[in-house]
Structure formats: C-alpha cells, structure tokens
PDB file of N, CA and C in Angstrom:
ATOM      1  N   UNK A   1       0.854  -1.180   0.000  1.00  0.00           N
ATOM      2  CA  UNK A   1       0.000   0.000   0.000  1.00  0.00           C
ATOM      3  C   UNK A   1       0.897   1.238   0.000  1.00  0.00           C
ATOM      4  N   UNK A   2       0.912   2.124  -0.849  1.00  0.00           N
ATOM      5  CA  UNK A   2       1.275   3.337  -0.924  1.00  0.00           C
ATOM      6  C   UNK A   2       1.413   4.342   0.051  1.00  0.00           C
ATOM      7  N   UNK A   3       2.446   4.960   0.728  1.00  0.00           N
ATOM      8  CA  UNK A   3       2.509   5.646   1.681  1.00  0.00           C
ATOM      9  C   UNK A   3       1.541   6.949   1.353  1.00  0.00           C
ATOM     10  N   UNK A   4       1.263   7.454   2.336  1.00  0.00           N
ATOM     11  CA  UNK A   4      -0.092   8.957   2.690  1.00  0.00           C
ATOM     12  C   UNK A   4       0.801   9.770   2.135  1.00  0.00           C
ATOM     13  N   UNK A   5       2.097   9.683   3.087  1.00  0.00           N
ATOM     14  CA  UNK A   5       2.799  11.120   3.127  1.00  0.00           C
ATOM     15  C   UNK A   5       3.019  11.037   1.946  1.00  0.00           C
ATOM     16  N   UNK A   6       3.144  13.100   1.781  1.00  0.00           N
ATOM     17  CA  UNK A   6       3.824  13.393  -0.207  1.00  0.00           C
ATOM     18  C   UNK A   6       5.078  14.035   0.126  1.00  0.00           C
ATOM     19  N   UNK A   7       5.865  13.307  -1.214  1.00  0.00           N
ATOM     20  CA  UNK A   7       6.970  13.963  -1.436  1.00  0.00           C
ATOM     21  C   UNK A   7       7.173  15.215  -1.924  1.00  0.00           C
ATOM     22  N   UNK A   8       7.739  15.855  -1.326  1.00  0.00           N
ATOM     23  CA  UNK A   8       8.070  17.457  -2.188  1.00  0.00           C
ATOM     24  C   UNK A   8       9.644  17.147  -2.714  1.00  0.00           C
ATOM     25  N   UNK A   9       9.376  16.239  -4.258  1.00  0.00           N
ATOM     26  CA  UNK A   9      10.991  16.476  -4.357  1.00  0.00           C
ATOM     27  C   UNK A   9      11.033  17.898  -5.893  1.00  0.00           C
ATOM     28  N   UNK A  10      12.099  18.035  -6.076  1.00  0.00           N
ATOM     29  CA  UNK A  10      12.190  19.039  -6.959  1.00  0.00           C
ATOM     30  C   UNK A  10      13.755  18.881  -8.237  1.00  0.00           C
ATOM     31  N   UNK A  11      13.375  19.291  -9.404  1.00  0.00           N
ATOM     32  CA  UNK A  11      14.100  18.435  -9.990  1.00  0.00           C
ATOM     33  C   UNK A  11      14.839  19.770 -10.818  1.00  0.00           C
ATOM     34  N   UNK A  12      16.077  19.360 -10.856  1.00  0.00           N
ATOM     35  CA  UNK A  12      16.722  20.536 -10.987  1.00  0.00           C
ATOM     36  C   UNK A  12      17.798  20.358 -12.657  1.00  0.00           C
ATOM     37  N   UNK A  13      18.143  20.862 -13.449  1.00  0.00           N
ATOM     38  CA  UNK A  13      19.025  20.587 -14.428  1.00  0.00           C
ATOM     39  C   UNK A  13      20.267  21.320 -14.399  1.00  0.00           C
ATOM     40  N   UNK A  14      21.323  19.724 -14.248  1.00  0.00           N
ATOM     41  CA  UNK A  14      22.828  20.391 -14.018  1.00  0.00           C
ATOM     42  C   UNK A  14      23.197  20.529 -15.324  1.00  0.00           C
ATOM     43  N   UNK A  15      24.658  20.882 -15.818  1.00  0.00           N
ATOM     44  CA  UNK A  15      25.358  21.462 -16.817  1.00  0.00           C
ATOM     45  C   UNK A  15      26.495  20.467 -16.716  1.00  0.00           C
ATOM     46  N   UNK A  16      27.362  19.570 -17.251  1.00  0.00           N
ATOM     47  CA  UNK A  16      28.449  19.075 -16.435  1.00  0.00           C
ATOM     48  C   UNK A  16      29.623  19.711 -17.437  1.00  0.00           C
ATOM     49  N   UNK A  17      30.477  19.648 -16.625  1.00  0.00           N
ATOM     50  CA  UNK A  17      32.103  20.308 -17.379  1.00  0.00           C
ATOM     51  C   UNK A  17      32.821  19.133 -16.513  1.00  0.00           C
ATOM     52  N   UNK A  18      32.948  18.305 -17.575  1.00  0.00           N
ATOM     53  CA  UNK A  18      33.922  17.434 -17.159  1.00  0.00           C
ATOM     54  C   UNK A  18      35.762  17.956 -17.317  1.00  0.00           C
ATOM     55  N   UNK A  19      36.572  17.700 -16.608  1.00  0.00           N
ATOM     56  CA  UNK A  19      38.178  18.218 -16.898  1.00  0.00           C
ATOM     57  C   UNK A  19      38.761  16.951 -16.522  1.00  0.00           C
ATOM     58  N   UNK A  20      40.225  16.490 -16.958  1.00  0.00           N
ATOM     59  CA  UNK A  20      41.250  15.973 -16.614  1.00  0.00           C
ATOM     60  C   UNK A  20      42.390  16.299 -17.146  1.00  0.00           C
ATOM     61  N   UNK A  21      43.265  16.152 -16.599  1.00  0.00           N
ATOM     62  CA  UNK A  21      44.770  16.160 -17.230  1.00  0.00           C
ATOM     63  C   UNK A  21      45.407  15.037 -18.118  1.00  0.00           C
ATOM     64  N   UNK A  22      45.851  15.248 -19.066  1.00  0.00           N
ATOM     65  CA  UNK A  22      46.133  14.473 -20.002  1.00  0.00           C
ATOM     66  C   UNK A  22      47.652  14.357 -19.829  1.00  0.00           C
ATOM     67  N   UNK A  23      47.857  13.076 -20.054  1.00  0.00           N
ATOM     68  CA  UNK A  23      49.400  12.234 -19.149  1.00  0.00           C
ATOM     69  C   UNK A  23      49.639  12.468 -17.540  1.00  0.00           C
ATOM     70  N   UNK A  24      48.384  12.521 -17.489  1.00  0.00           N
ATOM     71  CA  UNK A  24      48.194  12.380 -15.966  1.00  0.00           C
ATOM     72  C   UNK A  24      49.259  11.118 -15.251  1.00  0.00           C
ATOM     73  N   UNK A  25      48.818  10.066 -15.615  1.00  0.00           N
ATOM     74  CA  UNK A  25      49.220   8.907 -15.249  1.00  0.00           C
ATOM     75  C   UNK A  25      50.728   8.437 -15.593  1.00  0.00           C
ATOM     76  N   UNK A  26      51.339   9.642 -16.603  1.00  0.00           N
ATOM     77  CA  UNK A  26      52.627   9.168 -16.765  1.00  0.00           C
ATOM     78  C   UNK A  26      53.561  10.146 -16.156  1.00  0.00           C
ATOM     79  N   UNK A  27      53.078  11.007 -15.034  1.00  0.00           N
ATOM     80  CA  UNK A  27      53.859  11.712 -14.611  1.00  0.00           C
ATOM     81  C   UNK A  27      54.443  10.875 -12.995  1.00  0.00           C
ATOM     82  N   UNK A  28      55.081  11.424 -12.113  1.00  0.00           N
ATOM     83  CA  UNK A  28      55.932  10.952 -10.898  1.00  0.00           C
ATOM     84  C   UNK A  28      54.892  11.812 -10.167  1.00  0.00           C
ATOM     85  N   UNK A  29      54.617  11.284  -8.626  1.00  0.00           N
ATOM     86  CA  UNK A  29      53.768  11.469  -8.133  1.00  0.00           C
ATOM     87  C   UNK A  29      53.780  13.008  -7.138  1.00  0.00           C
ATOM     88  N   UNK A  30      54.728  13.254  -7.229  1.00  0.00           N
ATOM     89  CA  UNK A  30      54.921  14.619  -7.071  1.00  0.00           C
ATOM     90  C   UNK A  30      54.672  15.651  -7.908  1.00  0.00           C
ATOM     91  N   UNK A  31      54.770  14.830  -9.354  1.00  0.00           N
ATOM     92  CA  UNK A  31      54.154  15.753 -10.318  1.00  0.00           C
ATOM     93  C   UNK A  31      52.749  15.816 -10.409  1.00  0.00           C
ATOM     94  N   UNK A  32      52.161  15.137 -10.210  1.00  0.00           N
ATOM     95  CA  UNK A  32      50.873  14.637  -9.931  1.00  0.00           C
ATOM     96  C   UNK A  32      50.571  15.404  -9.003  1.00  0.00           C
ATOM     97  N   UNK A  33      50.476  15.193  -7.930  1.00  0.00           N
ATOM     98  CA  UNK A  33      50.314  16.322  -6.965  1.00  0.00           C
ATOM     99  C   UNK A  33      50.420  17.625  -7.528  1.00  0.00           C
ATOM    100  N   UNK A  34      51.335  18.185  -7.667  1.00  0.00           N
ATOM    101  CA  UNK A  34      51.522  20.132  -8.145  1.00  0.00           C
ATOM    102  C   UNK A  34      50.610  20.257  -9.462  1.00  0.00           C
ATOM    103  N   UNK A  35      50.326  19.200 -10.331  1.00  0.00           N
ATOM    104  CA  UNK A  35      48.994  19.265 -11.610  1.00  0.00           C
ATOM    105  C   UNK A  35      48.145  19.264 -11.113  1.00  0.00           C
ATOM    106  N   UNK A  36      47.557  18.844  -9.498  1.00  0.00           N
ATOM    107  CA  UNK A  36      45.955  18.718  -9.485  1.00  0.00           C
ATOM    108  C   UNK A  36      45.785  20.050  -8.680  1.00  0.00           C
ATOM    109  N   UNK A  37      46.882  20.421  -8.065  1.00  0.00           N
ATOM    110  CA  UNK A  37      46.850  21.750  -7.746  1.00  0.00           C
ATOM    111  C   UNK A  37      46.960  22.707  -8.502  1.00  0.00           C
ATOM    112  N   UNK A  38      47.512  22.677  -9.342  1.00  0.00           N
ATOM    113  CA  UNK A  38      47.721  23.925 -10.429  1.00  0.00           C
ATOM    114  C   UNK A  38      46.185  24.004 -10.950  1.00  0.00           C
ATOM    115  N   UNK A  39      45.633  22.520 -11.450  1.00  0.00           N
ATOM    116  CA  UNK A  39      43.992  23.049 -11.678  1.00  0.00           C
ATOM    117  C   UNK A  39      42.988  23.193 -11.302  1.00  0.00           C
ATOM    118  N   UNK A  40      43.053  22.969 -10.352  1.00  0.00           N
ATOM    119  CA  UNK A  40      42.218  23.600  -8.870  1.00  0.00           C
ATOM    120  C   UNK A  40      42.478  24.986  -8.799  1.00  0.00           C
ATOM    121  N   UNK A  41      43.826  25.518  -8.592  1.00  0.00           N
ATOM    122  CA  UNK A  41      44.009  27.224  -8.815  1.00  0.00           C
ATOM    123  C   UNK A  41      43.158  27.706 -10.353  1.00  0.00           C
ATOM    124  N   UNK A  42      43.633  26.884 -10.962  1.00  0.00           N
ATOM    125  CA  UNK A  42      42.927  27.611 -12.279  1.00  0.00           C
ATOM    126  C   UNK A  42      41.722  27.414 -13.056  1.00  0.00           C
ATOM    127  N   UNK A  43      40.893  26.750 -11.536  1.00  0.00           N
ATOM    128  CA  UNK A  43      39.110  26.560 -12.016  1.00  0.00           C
ATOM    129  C   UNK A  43      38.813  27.172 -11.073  1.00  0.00           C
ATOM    130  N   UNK A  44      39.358  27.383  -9.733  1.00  0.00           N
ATOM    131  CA  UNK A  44      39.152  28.249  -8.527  1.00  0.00           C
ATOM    132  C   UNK A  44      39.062  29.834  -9.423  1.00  0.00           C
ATOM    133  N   UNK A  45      40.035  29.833 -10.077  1.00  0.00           N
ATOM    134  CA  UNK A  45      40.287  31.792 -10.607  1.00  0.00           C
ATOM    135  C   UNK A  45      39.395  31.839 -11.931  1.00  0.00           C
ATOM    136  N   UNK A  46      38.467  30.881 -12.595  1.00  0.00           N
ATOM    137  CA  UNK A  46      37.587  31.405 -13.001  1.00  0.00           C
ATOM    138  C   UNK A  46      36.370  32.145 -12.924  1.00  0.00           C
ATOM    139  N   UNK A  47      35.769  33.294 -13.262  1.00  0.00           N
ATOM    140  CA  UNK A  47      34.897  33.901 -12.364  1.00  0.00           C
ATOM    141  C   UNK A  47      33.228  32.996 -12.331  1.00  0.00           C
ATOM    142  N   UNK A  48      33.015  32.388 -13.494  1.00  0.00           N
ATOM    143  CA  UNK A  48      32.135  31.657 -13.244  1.00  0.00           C
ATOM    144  C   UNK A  48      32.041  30.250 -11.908  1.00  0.00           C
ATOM    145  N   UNK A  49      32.999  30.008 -12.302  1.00  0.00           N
ATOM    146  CA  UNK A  49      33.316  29.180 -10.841  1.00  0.00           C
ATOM    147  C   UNK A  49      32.707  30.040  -9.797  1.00  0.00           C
ATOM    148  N   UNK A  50      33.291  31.165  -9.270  1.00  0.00           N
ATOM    149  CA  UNK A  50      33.149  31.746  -7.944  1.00  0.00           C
ATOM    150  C   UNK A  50      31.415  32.411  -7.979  1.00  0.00           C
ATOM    151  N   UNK A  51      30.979  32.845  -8.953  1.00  0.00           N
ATOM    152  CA  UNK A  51      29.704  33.129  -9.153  1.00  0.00           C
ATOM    153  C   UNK A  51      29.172  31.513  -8.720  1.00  0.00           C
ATOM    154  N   UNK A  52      28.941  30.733  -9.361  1.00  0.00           N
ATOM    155  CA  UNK A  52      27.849  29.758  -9.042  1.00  0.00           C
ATOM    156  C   UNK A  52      28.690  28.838  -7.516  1.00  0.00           C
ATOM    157  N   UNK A  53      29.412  28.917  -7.039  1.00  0.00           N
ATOM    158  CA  UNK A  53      29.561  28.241  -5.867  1.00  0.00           C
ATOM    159  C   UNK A  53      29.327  29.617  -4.952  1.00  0.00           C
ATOM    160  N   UNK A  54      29.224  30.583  -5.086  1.00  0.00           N
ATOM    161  CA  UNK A  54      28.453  31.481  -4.095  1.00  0.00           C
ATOM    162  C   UNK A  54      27.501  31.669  -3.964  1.00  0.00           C
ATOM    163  N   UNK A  55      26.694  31.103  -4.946  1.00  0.00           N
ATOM    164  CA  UNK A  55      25.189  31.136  -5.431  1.00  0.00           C
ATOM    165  C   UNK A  55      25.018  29.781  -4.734  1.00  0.00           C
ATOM    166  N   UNK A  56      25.643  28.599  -4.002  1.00  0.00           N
ATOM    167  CA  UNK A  56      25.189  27.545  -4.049  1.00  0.00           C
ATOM    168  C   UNK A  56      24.549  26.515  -4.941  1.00  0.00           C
ATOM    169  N   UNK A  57      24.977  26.886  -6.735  1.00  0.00           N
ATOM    170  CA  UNK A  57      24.759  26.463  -7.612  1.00  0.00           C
ATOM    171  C   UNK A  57      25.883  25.673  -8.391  1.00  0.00           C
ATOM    172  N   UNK A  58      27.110  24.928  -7.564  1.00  0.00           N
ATOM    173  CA  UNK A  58      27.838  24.005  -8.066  1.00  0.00           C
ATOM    174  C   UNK A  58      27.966  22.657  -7.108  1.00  0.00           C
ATOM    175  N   UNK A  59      28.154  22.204  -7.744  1.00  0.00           N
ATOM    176  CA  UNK A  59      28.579  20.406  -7.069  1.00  0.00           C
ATOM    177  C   UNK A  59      30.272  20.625  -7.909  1.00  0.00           C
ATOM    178  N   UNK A  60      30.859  20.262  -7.290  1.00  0.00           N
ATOM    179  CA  UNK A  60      32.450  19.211  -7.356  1.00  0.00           C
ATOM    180  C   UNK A  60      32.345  18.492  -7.234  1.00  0.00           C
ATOM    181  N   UNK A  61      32.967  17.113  -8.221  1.00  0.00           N
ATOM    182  CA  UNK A  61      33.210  15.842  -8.233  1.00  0.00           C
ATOM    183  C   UNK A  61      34.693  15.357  -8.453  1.00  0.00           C
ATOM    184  N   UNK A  62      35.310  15.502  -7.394  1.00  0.00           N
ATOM    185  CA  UNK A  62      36.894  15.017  -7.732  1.00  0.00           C
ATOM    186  C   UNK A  62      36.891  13.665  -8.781  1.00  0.00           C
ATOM    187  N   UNK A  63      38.004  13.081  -9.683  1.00  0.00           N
ATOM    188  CA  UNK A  63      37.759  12.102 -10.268  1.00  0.00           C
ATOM    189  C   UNK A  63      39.483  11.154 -10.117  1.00  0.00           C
ATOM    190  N   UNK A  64      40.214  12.282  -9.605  1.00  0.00           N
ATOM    191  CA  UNK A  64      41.910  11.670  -9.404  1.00  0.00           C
ATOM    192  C   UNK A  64      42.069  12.569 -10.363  1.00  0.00           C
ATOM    193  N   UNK A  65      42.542  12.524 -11.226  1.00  0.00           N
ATOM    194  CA  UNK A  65      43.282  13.203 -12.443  1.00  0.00           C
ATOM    195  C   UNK A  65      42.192  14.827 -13.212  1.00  0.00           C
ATOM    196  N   UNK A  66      41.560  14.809 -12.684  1.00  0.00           N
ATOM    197  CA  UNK A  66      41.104  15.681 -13.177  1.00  0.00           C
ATOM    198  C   UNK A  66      39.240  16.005 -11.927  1.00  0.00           C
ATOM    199  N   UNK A  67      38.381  16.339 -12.624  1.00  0.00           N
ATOM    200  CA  UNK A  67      37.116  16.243 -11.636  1.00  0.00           C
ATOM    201  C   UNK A  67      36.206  16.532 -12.619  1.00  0.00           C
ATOM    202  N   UNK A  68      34.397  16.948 -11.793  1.00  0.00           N
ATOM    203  CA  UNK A  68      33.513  17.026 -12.797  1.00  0.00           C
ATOM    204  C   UNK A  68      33.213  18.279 -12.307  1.00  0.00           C
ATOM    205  N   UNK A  69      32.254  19.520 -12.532  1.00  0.00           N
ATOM    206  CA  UNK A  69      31.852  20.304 -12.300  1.00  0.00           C
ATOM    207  C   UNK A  69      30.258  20.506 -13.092  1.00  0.00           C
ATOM    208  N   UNK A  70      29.316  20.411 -11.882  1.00  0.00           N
ATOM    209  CA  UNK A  70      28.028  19.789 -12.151  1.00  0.00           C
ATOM    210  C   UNK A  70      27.083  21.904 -11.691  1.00  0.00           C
ATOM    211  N   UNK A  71      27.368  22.604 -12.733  1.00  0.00           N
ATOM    212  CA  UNK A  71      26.475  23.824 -12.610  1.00  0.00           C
ATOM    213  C   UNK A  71      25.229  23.979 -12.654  1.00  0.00           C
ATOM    214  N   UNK A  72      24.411  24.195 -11.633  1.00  0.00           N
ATOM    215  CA  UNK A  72      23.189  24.339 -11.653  1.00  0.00           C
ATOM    216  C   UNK A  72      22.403  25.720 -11.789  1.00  0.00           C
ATOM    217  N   UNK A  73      23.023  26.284 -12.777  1.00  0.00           N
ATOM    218  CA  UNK A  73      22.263  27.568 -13.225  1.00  0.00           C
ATOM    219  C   UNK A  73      22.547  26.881 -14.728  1.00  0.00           C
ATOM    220  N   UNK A  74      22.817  28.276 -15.618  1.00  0.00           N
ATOM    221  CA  UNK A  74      22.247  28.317 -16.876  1.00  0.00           C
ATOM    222  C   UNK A  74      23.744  27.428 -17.619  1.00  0.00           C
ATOM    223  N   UNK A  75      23.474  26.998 -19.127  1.00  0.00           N
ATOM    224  CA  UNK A  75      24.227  26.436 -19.597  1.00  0.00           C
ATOM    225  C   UNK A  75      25.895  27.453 -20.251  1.00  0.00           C
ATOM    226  N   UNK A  76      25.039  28.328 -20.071  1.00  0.00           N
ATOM    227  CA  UNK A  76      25.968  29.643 -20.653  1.00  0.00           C
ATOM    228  C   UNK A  76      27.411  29.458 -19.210  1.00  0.00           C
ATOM    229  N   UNK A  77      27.068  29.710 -18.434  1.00  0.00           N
ATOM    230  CA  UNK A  77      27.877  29.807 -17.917  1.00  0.00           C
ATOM    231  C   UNK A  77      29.271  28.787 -17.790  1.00  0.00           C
ATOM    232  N   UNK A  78      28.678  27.077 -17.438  1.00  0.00           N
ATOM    233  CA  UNK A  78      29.457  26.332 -18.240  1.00  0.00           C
ATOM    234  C   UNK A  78      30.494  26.411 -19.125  1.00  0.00           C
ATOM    235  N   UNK A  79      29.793  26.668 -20.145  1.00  0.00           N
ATOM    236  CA  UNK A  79      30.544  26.831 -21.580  1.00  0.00           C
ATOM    237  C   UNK A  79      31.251  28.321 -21.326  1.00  0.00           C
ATOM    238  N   UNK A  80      31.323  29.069 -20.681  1.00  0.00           N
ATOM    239  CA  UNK A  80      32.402  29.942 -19.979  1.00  0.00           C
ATOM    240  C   UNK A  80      33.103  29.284 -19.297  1.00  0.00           C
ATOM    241  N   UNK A  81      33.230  28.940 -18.684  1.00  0.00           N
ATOM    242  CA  UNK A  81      34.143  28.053 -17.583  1.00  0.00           C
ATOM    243  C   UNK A  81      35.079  27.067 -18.900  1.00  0.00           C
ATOM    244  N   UNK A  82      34.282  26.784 -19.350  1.00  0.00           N
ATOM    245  CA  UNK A  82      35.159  25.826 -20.472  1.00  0.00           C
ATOM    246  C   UNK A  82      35.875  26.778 -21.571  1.00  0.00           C
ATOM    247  N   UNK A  83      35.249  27.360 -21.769  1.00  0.00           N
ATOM    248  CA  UNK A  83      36.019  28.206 -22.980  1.00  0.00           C
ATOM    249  C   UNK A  83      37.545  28.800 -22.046  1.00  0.00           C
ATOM    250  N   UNK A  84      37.034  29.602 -20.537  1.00  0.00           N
ATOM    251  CA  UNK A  84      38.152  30.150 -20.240  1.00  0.00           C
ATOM    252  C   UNK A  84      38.989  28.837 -19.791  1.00  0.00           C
ATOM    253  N   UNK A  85      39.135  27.660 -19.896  1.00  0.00           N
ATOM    254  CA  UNK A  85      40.211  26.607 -18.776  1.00  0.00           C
ATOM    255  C   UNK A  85      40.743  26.386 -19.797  1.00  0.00           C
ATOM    256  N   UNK A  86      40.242  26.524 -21.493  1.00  0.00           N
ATOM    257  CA  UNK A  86      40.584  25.590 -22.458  1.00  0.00           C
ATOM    258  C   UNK A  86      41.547  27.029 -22.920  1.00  0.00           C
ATOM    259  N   UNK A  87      41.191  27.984 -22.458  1.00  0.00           N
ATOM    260  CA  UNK A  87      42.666  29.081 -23.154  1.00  0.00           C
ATOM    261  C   UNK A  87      43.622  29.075 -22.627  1.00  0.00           C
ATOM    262  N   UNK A  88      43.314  28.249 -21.454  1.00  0.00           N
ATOM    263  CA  UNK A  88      44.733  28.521 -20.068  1.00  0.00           C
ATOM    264  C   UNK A  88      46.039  27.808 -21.206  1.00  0.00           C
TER     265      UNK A  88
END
C-alpha cells in the first residue's frame, strides 16, 4: 500500500564540465600532486566558478586526475568556464 505522506521532491538541471589532465598517469607522483593543484588554482580563478559556488549552484566531483563540475544555473555559464580553462 502506498505511503499517505507526499513527497516534495524538486528536480533541478545540471550542466556538467567534465576536466582531466592528459598524461596524468605518466607523470611521478609529485608531479601529480603540483597538476591537481595547479587546476584547482585555475578553475578556482575562473569567475564563473566563484559566481555559481556562491550562489550555491555548483557540485564538485573530484575524479583523481582531473574532476567534474556539475552547474546548476544556466548552460551559458558552463561553456564559460570551459572556454576560459581551455585558453589557459
């Protein structure tokens, strides 16, 4: 039998910007280290980044070599974030 109570769920549409580093895996692990930091600084210093995680409109998904970035505002912004990581 079907429960009484109702759900209030609410359904939301993310954007994903997937990133990784390429020869990730063939670097020494120290190098490894200072690459996942270097792109962390340089998705941190995008301004869309800092707009939608102040807005409470991003998820992070670490992945090892790279991560996902799941934006929950508009698609535009995304494709900023990507356009500016891909000029770095």
């Amino acid at each position: 039998m079907p429960s009484e109570q109702s759900l209030d769920v609410k359904f939301e549409i993310g954007h994903v910007l997937f990133i990784d580093i390429v020869g990730y895996s063939k670097l020494f692990i120290n190098e490894q280290s200072e690459q996942i930091q270097k792109l962390k600084e340089i998705v941190r210093a995008t301004e869309q980044f800092r707009i939608a995680e102040g807005e409470g409109k991003l998820l992070r998904l670490p992945t090892g070599d790279g991560g996902a970035l799941v934006f929950r505002t508009s698609p535009k912004r995304r494709c900023c974030a990507q356009w500016k990581l891909v000029r770095r």
